[in-house]
N, C-alpha and C. Protein backbone atom coordinates (compact mmCIF):
# COMPACT_ATOMS: atom_id res chain seq x y z
N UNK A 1 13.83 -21.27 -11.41
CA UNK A 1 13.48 -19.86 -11.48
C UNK A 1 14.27 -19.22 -12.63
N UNK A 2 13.36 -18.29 -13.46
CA UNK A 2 14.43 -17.72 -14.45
C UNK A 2 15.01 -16.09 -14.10
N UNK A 3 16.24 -16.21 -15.30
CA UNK A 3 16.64 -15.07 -14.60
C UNK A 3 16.18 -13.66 -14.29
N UNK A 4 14.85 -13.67 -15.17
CA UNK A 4 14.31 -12.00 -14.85
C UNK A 4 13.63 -12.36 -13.06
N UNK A 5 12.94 -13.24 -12.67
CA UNK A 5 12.44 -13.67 -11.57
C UNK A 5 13.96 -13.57 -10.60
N UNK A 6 15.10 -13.72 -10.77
CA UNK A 6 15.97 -13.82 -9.50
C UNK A 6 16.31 -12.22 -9.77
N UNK A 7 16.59 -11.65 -11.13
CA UNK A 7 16.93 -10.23 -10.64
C UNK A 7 15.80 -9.56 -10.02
N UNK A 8 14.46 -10.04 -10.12
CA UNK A 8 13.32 -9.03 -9.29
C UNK A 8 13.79 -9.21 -7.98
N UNK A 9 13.90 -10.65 -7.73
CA UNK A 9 13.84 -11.05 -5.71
C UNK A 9 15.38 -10.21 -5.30
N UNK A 10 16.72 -10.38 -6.07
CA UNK A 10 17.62 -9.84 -5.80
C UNK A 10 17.45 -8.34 -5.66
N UNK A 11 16.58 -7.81 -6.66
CA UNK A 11 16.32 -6.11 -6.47
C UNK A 11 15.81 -5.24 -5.14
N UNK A 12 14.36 -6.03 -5.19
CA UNK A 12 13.02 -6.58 -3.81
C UNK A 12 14.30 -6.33 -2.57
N UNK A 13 15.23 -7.46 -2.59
CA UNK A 13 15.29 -7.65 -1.00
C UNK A 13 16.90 -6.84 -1.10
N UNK A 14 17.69 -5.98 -2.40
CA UNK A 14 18.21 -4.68 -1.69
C UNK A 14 17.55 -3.86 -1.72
N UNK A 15 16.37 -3.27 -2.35
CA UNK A 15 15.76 -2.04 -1.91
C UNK A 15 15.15 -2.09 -0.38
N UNK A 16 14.74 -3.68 0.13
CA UNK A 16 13.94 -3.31 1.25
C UNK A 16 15.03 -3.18 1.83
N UNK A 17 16.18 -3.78 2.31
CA UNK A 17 17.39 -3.45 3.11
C UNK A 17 18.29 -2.17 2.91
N UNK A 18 18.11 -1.93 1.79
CA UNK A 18 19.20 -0.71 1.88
C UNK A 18 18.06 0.74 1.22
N UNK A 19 17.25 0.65 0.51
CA UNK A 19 16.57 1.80 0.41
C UNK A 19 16.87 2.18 -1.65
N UNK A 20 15.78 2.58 -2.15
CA UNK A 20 16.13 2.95 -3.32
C UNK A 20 17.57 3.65 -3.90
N UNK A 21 17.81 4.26 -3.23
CA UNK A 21 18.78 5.58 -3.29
C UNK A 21 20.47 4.56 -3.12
N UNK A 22 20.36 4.03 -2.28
CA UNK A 22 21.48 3.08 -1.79
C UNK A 22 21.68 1.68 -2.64
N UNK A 23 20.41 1.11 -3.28
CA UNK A 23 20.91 0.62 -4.14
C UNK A 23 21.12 0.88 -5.38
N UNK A 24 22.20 -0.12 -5.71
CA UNK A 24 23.40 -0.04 -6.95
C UNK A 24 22.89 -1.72 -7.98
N UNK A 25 22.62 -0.60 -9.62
CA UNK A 25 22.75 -2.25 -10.54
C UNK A 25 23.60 -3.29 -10.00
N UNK A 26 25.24 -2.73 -9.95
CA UNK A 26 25.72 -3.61 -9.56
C UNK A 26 25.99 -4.92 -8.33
N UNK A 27 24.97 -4.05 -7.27
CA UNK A 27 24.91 -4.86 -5.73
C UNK A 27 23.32 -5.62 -6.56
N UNK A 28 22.70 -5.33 -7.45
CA UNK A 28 21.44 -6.37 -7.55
C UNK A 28 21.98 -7.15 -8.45
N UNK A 29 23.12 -7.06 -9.16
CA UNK A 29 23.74 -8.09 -10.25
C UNK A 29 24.45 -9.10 -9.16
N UNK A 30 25.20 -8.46 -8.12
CA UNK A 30 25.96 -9.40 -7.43
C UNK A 30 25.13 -10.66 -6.68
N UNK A 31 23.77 -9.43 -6.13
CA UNK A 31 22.86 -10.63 -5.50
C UNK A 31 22.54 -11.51 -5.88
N UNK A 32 21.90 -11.06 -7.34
CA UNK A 32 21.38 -12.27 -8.86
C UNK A 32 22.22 -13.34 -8.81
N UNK A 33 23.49 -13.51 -8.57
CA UNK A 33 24.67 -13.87 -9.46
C UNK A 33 24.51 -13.59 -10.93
N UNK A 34 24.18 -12.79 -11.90
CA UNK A 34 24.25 -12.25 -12.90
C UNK A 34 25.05 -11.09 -13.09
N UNK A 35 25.68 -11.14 -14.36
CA UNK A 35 26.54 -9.72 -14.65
C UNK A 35 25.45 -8.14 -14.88
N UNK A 36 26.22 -7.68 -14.56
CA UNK A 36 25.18 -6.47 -14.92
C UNK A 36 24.94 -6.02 -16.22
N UNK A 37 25.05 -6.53 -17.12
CA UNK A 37 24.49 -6.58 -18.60
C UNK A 37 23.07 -7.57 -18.76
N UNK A 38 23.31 -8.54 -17.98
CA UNK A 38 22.01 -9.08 -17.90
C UNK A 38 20.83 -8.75 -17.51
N UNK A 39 20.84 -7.55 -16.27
CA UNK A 39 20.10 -6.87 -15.81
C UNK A 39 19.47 -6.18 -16.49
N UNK A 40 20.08 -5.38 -17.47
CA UNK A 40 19.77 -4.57 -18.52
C UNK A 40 19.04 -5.03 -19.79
N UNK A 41 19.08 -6.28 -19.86
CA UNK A 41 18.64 -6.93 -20.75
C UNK A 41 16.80 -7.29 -20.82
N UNK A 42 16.63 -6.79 -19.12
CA UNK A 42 15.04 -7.15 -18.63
C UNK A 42 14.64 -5.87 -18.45
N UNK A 43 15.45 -4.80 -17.72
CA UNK A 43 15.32 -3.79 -17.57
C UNK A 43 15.86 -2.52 -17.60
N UNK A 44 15.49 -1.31 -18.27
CA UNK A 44 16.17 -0.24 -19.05
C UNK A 44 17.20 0.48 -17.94
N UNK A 45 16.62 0.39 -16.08
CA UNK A 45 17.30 1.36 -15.71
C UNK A 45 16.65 1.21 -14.09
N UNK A 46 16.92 1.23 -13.05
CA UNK A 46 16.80 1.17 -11.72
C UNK A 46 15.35 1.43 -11.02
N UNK A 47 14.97 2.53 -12.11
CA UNK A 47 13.53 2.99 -12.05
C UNK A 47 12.42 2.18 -12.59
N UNK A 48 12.94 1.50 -13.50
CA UNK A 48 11.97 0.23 -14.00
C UNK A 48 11.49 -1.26 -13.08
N UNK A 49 13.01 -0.79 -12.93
CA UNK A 49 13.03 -2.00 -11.95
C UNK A 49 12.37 -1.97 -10.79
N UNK A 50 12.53 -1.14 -10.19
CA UNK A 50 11.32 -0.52 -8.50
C UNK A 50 9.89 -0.55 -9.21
N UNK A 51 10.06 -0.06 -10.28
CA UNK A 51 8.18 -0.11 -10.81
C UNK A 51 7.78 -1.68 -10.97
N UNK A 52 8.49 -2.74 -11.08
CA UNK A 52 7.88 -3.61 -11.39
C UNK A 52 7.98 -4.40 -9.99
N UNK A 53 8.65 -4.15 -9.28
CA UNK A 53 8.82 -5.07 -8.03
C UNK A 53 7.34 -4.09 -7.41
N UNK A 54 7.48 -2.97 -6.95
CA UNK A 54 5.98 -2.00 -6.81
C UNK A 54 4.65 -2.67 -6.75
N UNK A 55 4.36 -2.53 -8.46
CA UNK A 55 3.55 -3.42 -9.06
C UNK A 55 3.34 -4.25 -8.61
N UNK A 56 4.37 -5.42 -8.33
CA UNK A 56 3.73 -7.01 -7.57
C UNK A 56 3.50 -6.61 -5.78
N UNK A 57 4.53 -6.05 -5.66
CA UNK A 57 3.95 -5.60 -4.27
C UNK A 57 2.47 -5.02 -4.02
N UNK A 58 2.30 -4.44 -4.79
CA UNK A 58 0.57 -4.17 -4.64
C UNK A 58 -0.81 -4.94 -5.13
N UNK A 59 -0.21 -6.05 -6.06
CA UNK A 59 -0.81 -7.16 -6.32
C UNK A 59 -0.88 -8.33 -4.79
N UNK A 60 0.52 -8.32 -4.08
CA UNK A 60 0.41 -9.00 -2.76
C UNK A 60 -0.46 -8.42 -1.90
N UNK A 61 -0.67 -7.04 -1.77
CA UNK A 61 -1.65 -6.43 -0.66
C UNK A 61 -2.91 -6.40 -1.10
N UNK A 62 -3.38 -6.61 -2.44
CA UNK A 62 -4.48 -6.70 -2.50
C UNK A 62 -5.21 -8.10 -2.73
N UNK A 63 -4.49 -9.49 -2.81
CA UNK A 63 -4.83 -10.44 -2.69
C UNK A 63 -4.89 -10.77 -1.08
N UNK A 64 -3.74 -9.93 -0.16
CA UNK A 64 -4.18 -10.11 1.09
C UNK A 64 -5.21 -9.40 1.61
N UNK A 65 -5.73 -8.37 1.26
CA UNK A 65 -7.03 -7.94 1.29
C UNK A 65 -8.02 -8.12 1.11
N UNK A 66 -8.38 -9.13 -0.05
CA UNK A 66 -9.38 -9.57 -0.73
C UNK A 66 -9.87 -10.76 0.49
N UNK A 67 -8.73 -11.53 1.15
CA UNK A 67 -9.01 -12.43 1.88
C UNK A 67 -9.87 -11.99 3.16
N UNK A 68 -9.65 -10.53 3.54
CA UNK A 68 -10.44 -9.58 4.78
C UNK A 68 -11.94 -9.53 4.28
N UNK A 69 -11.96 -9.68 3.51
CA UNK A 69 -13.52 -9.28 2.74
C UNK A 69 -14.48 -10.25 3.26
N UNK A 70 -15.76 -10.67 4.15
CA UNK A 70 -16.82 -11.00 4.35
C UNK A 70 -17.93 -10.99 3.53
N UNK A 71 -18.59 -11.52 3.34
CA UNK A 71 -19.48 -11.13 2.14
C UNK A 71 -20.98 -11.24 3.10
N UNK A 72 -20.84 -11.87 4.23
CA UNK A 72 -21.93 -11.91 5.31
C UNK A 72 -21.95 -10.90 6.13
N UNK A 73 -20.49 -9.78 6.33
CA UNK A 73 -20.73 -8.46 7.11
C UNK A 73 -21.47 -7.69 5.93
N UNK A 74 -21.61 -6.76 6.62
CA UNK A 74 -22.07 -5.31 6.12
C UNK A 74 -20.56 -4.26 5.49
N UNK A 75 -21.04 -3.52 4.60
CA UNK A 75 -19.90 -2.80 4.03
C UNK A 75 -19.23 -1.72 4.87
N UNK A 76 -19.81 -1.56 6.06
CA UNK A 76 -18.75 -0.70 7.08
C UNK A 76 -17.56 -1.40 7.62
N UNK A 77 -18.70 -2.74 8.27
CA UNK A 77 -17.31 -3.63 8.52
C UNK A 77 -16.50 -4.38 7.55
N UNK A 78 -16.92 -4.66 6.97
CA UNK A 78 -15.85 -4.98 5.65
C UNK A 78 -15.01 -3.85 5.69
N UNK A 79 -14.98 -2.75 5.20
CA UNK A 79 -14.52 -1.18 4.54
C UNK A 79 -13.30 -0.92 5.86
N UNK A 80 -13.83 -1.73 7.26
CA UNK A 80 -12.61 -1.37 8.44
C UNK A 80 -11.70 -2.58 8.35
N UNK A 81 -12.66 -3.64 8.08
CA UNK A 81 -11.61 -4.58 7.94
C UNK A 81 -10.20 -4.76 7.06
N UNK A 82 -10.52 -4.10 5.54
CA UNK A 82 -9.82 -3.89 4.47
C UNK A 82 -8.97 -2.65 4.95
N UNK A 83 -9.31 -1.34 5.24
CA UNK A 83 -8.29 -0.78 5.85
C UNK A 83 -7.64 -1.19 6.53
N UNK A 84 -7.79 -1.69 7.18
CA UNK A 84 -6.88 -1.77 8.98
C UNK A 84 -5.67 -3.02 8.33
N UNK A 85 -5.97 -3.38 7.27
CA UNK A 85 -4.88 -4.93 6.93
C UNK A 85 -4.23 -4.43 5.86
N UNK A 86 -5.15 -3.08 4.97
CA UNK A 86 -3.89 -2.15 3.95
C UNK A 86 -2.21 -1.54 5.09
N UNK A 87 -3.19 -1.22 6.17
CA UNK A 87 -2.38 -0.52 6.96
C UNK A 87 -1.07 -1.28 7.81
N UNK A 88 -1.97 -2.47 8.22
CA UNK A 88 -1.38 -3.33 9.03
C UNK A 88 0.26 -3.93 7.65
N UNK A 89 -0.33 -3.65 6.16
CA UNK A 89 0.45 -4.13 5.16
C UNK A 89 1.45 -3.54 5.24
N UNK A 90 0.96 -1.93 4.94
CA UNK A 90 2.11 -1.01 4.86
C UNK A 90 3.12 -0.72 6.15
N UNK A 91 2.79 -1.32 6.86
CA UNK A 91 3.85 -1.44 8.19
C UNK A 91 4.62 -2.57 8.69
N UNK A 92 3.84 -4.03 7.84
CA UNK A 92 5.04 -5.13 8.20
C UNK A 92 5.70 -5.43 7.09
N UNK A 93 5.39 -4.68 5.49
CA UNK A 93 5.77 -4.91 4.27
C UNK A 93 7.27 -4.36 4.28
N UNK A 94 8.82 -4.85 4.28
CA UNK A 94 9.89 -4.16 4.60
C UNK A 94 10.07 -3.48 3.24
N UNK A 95 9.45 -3.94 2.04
CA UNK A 95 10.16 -2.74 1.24
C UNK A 95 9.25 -1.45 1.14
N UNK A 96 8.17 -1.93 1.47
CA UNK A 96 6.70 -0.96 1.41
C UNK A 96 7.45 0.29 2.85
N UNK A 97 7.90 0.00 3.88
CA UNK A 97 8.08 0.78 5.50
C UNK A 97 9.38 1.09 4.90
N UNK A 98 10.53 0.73 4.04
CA UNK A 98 11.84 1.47 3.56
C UNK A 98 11.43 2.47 2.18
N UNK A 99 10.65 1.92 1.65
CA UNK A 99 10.47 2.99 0.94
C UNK A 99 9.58 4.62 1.64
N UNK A 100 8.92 4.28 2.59
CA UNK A 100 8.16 5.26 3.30
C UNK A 100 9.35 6.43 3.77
N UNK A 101 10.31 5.03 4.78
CA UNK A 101 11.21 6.25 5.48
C UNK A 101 12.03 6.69 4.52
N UNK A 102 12.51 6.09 3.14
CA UNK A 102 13.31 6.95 2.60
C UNK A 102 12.81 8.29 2.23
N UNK A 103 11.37 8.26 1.63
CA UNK A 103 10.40 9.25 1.11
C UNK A 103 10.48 10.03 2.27
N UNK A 104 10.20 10.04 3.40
CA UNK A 104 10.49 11.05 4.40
C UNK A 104 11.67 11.72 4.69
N UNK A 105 12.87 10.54 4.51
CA UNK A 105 14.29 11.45 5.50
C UNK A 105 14.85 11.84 3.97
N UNK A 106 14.99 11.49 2.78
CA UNK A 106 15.83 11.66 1.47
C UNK A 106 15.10 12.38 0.56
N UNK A 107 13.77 11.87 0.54
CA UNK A 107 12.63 13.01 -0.73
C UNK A 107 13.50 12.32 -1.98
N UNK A 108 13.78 11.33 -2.11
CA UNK A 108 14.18 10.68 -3.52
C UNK A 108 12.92 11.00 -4.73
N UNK A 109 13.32 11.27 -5.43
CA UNK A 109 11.92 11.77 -6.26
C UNK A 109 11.41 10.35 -6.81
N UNK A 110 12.55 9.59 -7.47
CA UNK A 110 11.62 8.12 -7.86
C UNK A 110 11.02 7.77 -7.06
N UNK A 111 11.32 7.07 -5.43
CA UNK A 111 10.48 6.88 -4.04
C UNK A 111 9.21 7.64 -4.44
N UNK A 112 9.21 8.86 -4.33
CA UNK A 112 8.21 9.53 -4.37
C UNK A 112 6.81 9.00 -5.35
N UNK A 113 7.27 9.38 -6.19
CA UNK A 113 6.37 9.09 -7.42
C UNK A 113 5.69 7.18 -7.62
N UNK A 114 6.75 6.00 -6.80
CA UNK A 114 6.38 4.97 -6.59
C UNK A 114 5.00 5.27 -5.15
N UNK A 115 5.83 5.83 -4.14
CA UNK A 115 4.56 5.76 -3.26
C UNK A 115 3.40 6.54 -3.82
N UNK A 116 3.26 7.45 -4.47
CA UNK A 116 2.23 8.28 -4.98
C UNK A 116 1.47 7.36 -5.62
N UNK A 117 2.11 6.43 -6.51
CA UNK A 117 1.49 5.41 -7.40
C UNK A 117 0.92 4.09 -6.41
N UNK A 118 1.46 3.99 -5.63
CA UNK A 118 0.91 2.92 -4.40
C UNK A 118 -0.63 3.66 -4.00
N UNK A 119 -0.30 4.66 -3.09
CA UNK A 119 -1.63 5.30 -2.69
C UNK A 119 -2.79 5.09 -3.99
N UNK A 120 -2.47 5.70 -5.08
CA UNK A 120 -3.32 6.01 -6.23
C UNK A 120 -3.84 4.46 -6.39
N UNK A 121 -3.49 3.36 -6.01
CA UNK A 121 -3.49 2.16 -6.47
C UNK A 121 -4.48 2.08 -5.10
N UNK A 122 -4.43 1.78 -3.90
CA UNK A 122 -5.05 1.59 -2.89
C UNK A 122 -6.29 2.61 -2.92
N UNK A 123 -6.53 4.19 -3.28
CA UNK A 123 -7.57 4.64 -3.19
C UNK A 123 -8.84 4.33 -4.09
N UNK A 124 -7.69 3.97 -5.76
CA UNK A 124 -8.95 3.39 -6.71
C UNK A 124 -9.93 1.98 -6.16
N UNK A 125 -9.02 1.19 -5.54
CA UNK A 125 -9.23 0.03 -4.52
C UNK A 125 -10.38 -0.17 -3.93
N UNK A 126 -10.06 0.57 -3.03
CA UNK A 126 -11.07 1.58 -1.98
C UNK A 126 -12.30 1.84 -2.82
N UNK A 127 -12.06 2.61 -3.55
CA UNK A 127 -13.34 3.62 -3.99
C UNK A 127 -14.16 2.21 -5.32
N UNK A 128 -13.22 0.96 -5.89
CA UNK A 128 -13.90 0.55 -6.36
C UNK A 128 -15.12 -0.40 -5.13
N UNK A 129 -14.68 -0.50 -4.28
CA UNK A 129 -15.48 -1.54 -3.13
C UNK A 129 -16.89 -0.30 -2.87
N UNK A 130 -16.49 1.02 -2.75
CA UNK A 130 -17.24 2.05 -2.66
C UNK A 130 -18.19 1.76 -3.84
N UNK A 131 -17.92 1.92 -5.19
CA UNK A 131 -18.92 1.87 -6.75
C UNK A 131 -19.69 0.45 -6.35
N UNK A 132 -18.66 -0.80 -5.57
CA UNK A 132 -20.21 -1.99 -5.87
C UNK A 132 -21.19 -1.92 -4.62
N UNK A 133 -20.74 -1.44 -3.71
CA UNK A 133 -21.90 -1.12 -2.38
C UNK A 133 -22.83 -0.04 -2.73
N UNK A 134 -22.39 0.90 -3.43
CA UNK A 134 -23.07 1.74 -3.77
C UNK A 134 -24.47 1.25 -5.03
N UNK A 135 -23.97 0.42 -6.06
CA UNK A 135 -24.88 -0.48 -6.87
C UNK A 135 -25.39 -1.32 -6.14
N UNK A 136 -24.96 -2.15 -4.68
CA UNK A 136 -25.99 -2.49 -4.05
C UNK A 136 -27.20 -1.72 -3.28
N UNK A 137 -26.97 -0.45 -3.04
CA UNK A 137 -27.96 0.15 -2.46
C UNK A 137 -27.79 -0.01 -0.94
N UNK A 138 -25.99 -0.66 -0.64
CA UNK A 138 -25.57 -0.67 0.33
C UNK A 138 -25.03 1.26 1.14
N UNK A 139 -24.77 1.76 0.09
CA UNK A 139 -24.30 3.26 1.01
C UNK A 139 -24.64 4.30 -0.64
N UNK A 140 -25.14 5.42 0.15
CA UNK A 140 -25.70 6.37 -0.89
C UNK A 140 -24.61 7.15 -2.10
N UNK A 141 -25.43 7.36 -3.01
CA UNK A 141 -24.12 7.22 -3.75
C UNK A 141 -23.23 8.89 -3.59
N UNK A 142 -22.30 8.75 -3.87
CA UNK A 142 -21.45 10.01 -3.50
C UNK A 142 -20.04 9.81 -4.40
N UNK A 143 -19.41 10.83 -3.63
CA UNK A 143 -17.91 10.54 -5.24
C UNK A 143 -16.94 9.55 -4.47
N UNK A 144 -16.78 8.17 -5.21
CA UNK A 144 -15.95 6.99 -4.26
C UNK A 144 -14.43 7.38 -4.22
N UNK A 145 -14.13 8.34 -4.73
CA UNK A 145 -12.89 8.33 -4.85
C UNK A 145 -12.84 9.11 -4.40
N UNK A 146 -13.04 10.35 -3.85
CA UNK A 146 -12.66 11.54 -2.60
C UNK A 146 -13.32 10.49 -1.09
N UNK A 147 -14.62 9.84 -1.26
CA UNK A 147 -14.29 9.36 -0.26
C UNK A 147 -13.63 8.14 0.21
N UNK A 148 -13.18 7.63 -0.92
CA UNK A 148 -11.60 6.44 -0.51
C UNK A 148 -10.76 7.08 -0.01
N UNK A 149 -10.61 8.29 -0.85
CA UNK A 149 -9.03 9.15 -0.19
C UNK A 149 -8.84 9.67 1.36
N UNK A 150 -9.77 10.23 1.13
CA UNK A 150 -10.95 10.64 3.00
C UNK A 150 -10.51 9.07 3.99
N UNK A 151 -11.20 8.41 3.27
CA UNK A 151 -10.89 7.02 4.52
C UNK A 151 -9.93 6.80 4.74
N UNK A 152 -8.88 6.73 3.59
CA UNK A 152 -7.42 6.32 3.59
C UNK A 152 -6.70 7.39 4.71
N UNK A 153 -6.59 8.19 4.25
CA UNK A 153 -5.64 9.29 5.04
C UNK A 153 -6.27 9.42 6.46
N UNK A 154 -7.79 9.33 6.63
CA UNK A 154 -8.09 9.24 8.05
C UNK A 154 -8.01 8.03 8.98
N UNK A 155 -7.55 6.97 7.98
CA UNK A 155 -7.37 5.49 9.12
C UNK A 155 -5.63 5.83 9.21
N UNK A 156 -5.09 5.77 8.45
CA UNK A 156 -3.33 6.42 8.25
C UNK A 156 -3.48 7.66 9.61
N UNK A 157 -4.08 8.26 10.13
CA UNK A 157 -3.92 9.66 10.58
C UNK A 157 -4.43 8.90 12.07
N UNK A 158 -5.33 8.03 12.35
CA UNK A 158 -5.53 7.34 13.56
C UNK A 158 -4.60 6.16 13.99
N UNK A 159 -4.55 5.19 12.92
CA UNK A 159 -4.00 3.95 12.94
C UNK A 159 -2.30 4.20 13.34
N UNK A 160 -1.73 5.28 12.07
CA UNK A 160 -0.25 5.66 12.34
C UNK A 160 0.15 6.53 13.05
N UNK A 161 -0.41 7.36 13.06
CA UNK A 161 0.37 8.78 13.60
C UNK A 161 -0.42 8.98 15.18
N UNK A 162 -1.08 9.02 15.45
CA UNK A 162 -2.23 9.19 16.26
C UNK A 162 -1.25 8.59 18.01
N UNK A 163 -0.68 8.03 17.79
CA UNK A 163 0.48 7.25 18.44
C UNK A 163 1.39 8.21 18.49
N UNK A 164 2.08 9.01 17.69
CA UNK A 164 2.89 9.87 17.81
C UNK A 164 2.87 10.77 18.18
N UNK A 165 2.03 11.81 18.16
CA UNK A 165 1.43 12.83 18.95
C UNK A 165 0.16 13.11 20.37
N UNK A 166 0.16 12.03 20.67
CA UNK A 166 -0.72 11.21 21.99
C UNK A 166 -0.15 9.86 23.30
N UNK A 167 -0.25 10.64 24.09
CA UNK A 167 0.44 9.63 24.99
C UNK A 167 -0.26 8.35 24.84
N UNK A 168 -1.57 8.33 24.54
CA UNK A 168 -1.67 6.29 24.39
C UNK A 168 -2.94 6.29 22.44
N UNK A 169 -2.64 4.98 21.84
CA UNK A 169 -3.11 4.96 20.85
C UNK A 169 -4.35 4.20 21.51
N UNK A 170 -5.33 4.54 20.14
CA UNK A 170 -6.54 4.00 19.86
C UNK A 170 -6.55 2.75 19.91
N UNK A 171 -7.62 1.93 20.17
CA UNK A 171 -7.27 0.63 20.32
C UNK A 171 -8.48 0.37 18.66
N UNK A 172 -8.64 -0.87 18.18
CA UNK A 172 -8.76 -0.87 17.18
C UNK A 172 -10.43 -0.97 17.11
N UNK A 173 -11.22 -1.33 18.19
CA UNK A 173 -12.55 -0.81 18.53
C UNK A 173 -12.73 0.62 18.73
N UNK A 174 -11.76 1.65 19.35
CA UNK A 174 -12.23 3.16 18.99
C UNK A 174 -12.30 3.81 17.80
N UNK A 175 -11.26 2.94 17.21
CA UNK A 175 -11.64 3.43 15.87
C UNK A 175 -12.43 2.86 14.28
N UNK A 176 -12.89 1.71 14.73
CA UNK A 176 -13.90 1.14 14.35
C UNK A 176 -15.03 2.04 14.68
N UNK A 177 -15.20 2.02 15.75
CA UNK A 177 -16.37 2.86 16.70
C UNK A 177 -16.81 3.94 16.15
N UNK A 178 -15.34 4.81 16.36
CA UNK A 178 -15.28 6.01 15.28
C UNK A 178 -15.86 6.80 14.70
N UNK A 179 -15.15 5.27 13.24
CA UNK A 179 -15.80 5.76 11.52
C UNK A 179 -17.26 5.15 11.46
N UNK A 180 -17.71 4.27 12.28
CA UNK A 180 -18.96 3.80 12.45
C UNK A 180 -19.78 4.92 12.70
N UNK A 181 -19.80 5.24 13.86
CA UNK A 181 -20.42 6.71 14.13
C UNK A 181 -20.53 8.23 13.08
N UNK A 182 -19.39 8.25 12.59
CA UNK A 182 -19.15 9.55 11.93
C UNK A 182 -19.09 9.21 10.51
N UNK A 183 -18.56 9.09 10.01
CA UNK A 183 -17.80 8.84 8.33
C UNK A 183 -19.31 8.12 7.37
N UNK A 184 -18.96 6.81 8.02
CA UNK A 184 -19.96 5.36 7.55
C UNK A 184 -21.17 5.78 7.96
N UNK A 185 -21.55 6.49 9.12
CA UNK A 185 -23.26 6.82 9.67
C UNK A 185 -23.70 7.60 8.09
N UNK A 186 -22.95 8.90 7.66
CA UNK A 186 -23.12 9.53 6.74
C UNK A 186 -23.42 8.78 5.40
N UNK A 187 -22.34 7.64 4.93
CA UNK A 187 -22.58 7.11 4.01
C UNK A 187 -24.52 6.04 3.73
N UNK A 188 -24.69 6.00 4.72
CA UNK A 188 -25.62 4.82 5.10
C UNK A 188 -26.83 5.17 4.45
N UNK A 189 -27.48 4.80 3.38
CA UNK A 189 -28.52 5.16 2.73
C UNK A 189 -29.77 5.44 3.87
């Protein structure tokens, strides 16, 4: 392995353990075993560094996504399937769920602007699976990218939270059921 590859994994696994804000060049130099001049040598500054670990992190969720894809379902069920495993991502992914809670309890502005760039990355996603169903004459055409964003925040608003403010959660047929009924009925040429 070379050394820009061990300072990413050394970076990766203190941000997921300790949180953007908490880590230090020098605790990802120590991890590396590299001096912290070397660090610098791949990357300008702490913020670069989260962007590129980011980056592959969202290259991992969407190759694990791609694998949800059926090409023998229909594009509703596909469209639940691919959500529900973005979601299922963003909750067993430890640097993806530390960067969330830092963005909540700290408001780190880099955090910020990485998850902003995550979402923006998952809705174009979304809305591109939206542009080829739509060229199939699979769902009528409409704007894919308000309604990626629409899907996103409404499977996030059932899948996550929906649990938090309700004594029992949805099970993953009600809300299949759902967007079947409501959302996807609409889309359906």
């Amino acid at each position: 392995m070379d050394r820009k590859q061990e300072i990413l994994e050394a970076a990766s696994k203190s941000f997921s353990l300790f949180g953007y804000k908490a880590t230090t060049m020098e605790h990802v130099a120590k991890l590396a075993n590299v001096g912290k001049g070397t660090i610098y040598t791949f990357f300008a500054n702490k913020e670069i560094l989260l962007q590129e670990i980011v980056l592959k992190m969202i290259l991992e969720m969407k190759a694990e996504v791609e694998v949800e894809i059926n090409p023998t379902l229909p594009f509703r069920d596909n469209a639940h399937r691919v959500l529900m495993k973005i979601l299922q991502f963003r909750e067993v992914h430890q640097l993806y769920a530390k960067l969330v809670e830092e963005e909540k309890e700290l408001r780190t502005p880099a955090v910020k602007i990485m998850l902003e760039r995550v979402e923006s990355e998952i809705v174009s996603y979304i809305a591109e699976k939206f542009d080829i169903a739509i060229g199939k004459k699979e769902l009528r055409e409409c704007d894919s990218e308000l309604v990626a964003y629409l899907l996103y925040k409404a499977y996030i608003a059932f899948v996550a939270d929906w649990g938090q403010t309700h004594e029992k959660e949805l099970t993953e047929d009600q809300i299949a059921s759902l967007f079947q009924n409501t959302i996807f009925r609409g889309l359906l040429p």
